[in-house]
Protein backbone atom coordinates (compact mmCIF):
# COMPACT_ATOMS: atom_id res chain seq x y z
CA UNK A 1 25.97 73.55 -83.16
CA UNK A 2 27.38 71.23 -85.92
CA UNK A 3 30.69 69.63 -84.98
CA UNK A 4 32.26 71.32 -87.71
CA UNK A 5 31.28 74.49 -87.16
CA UNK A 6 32.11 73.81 -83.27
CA UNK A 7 35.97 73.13 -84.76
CA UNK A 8 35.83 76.31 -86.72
CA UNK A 9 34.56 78.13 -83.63
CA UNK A 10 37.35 76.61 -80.85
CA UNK A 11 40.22 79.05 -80.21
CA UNK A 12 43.81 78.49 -81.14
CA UNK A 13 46.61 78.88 -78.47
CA UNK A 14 49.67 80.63 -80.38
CA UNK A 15 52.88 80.64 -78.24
CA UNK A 16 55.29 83.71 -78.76
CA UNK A 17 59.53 82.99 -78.58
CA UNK A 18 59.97 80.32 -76.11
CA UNK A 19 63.50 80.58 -76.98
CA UNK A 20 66.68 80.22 -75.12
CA UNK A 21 67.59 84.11 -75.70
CA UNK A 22 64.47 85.40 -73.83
CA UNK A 23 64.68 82.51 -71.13
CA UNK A 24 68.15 82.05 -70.24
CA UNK A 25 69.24 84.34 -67.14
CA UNK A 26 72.78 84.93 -69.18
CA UNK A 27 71.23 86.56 -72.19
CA UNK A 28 70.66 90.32 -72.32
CA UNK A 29 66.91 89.40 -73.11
CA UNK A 30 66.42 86.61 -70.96
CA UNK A 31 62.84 87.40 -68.73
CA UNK A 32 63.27 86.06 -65.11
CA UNK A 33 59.90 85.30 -65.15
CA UNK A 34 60.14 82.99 -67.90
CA UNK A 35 60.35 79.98 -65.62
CA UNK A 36 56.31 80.55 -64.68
CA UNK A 37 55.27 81.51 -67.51
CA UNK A 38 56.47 78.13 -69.41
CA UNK A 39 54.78 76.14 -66.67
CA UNK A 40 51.41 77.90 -67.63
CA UNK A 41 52.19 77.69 -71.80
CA UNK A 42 52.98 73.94 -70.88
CA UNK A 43 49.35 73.80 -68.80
CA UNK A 44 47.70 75.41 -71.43
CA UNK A 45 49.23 73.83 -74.71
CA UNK A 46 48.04 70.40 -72.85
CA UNK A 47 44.20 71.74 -73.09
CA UNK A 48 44.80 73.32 -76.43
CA UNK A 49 46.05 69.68 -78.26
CA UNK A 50 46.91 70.51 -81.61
CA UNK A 51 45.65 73.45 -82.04
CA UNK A 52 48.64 74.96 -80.80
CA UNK A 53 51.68 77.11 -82.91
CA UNK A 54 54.74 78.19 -81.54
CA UNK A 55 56.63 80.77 -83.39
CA UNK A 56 60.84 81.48 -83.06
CA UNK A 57 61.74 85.34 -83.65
CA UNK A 58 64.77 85.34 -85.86
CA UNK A 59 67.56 87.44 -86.53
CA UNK A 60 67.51 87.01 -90.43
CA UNK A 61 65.59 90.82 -90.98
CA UNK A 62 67.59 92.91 -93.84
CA UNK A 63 70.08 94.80 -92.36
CA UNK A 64 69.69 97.43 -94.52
CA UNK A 65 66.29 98.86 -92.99
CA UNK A 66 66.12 100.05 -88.98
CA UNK A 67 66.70 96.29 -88.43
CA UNK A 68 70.28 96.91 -89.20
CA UNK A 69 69.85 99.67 -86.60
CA UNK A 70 68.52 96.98 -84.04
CA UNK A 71 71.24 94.88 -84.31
CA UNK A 72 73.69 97.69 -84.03
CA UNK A 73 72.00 98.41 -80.60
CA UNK A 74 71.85 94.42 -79.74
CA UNK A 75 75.23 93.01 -81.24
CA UNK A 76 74.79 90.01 -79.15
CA UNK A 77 72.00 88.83 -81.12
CA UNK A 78 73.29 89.72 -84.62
CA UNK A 79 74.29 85.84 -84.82
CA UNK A 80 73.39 83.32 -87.14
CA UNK A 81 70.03 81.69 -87.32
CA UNK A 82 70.98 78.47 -86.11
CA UNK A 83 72.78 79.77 -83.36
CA UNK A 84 71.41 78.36 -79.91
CA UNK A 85 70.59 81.11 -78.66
CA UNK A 86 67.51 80.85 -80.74
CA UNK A 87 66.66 77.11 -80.10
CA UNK A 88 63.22 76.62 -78.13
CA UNK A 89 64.33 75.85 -74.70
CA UNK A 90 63.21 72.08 -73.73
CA UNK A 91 60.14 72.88 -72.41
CA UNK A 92 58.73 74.03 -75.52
CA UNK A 93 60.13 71.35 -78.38
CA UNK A 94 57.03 69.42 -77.75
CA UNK A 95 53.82 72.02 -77.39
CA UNK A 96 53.08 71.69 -81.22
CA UNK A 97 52.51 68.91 -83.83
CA UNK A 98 53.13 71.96 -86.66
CA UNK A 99 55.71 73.18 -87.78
CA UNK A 100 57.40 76.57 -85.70
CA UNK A 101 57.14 79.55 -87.51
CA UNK A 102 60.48 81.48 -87.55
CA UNK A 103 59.97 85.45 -88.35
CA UNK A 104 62.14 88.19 -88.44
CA UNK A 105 59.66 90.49 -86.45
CA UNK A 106 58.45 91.32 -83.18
CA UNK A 107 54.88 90.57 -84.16
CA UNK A 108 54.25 87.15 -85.52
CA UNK A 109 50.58 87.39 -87.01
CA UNK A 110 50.71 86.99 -90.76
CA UNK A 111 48.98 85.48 -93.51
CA UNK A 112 51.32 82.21 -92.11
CA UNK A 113 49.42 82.30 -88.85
CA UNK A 114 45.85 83.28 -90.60
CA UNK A 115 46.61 80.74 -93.09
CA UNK A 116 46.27 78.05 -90.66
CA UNK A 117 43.81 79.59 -87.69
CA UNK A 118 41.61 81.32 -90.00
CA UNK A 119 40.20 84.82 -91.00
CA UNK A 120 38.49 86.33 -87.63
CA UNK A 121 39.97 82.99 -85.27
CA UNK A 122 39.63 83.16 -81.96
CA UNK A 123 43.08 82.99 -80.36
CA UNK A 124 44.81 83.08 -76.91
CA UNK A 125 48.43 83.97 -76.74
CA UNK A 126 51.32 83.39 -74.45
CA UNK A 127 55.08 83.60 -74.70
CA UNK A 128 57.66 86.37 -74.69
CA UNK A 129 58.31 89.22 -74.06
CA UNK A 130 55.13 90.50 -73.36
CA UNK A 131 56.60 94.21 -73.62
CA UNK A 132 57.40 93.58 -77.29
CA UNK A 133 56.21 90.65 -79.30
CA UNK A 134 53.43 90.01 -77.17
CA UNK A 135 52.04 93.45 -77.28
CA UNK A 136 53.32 93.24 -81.32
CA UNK A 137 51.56 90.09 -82.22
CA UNK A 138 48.01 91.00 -79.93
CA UNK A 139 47.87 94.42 -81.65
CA UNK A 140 48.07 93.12 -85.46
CA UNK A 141 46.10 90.00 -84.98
CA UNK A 142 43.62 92.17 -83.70
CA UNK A 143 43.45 94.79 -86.70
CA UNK A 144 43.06 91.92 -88.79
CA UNK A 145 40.30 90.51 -86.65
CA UNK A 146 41.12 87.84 -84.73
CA UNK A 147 39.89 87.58 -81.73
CA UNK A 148 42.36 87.85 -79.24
CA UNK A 149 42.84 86.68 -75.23
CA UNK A 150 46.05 87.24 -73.73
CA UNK A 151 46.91 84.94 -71.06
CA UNK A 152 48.40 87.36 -68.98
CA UNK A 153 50.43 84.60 -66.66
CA UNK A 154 51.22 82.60 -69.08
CA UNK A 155 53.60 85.53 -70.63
CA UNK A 156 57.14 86.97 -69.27
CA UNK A 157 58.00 90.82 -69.21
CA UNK A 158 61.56 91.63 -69.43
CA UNK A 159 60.28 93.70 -66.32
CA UNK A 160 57.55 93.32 -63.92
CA UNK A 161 56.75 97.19 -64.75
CA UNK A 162 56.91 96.59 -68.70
CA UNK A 163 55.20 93.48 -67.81
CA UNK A 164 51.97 95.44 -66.08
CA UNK A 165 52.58 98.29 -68.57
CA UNK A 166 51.81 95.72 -71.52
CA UNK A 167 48.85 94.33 -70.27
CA UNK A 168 47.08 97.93 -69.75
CA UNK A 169 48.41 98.94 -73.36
CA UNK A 170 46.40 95.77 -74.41
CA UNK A 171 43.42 96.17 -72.02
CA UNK A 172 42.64 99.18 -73.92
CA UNK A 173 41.59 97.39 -76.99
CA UNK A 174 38.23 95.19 -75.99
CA UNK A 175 36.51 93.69 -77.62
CA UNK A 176 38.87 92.45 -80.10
CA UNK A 177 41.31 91.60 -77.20
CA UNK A 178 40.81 90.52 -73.50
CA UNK A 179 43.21 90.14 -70.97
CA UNK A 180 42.63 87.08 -68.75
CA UNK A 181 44.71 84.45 -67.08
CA UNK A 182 45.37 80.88 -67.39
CA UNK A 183 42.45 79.67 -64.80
CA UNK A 184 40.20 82.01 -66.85
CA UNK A 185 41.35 80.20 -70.68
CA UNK A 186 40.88 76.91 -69.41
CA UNK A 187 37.36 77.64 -67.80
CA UNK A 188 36.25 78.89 -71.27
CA UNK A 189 37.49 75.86 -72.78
């Protein structure tokens, strides 16, 4: 296999929200099982080099949709974008030479995350909340086919039950998405 086509072929590690409101044991959405998870992201973002994203979910959605509802529900995140309660927490400033990529949505792929992985990449994720943008992201970057391995200890439930619950949800959809851990991602590499 040509080098290039080697690099084409080599997966991407994308790391979901490791912010200070899903990690921080005083916010509503803090996971306490952040504080594992970022030691596998860290473990794993090592391996990946620079072909590693980290995305920030952001409170800027229009209010005027069922986001407005959302925020209703969660007033204590209906705060300003540079509040920091959405800063990455320390851990996390340094897992990517690019840019993060701050959306509005539970799921973060996109045409910003296919612009820079590629149509049909081959991706791992990690990150938060694996009950919600986890489970968000894995299902859309697999409709647009990606292929997709979720590094199932390298994420944080807001529960241990939403947690397990998750993973099944996303165990459903092979082959487009596998559900491995870190041991298993590294191995591959």
């Amino acid at each position: 296999m040509s080098p290039s086509t080697d690099s084409e072929t080599q997966p991407w590690l994308v790391v979901i929200d490791p912010q200070t409101i899903f990690a921080s044991p005083d916010s509503a959405w803090g996971s306490p099982f952040f504080g594992d998870a970022i030691v596998r992201i860290r473990e794993l973002a090592a391996a990946f080099g620079d072909r590693v994203l980290v995305t920030r979910w952001m409170p800027t959605a229009d209010r005027s949709t069922a986001w407005g509802d959302y925020f209703a529900e969660w007033p204590f995140a209906d705060r300003p974008a540079d509040d920091p309660l959405f800063e990455l927490v320390s851990e996390a400033r340094d897992l990517s030479p690019h840019p993060t990529l701050d959306l509005p949505t539970f799921g973060k792929w996109g045409a910003e995350i296919e612009a820079i992985v590629g149509r049909g990449a081959r991706v791992v994720l990690a990150g938060v909340s694996t009950d919600c943008c986890v489970l968000s992201t894995a299902l859309a970057a697999a409709d647009a086919g990606a292929h997709v391995t979720i590094a199932a200890d390298a994420c944080a439930g807001s529960t241990a039950e939403n947690h397990a619950a998750a993973l099944h949800v996303m165990g459903l959809y092979p082959p487009q998405l596998t559900v491995g851990d870190t041991a298993t991602v590294l191995a591959a590499r």
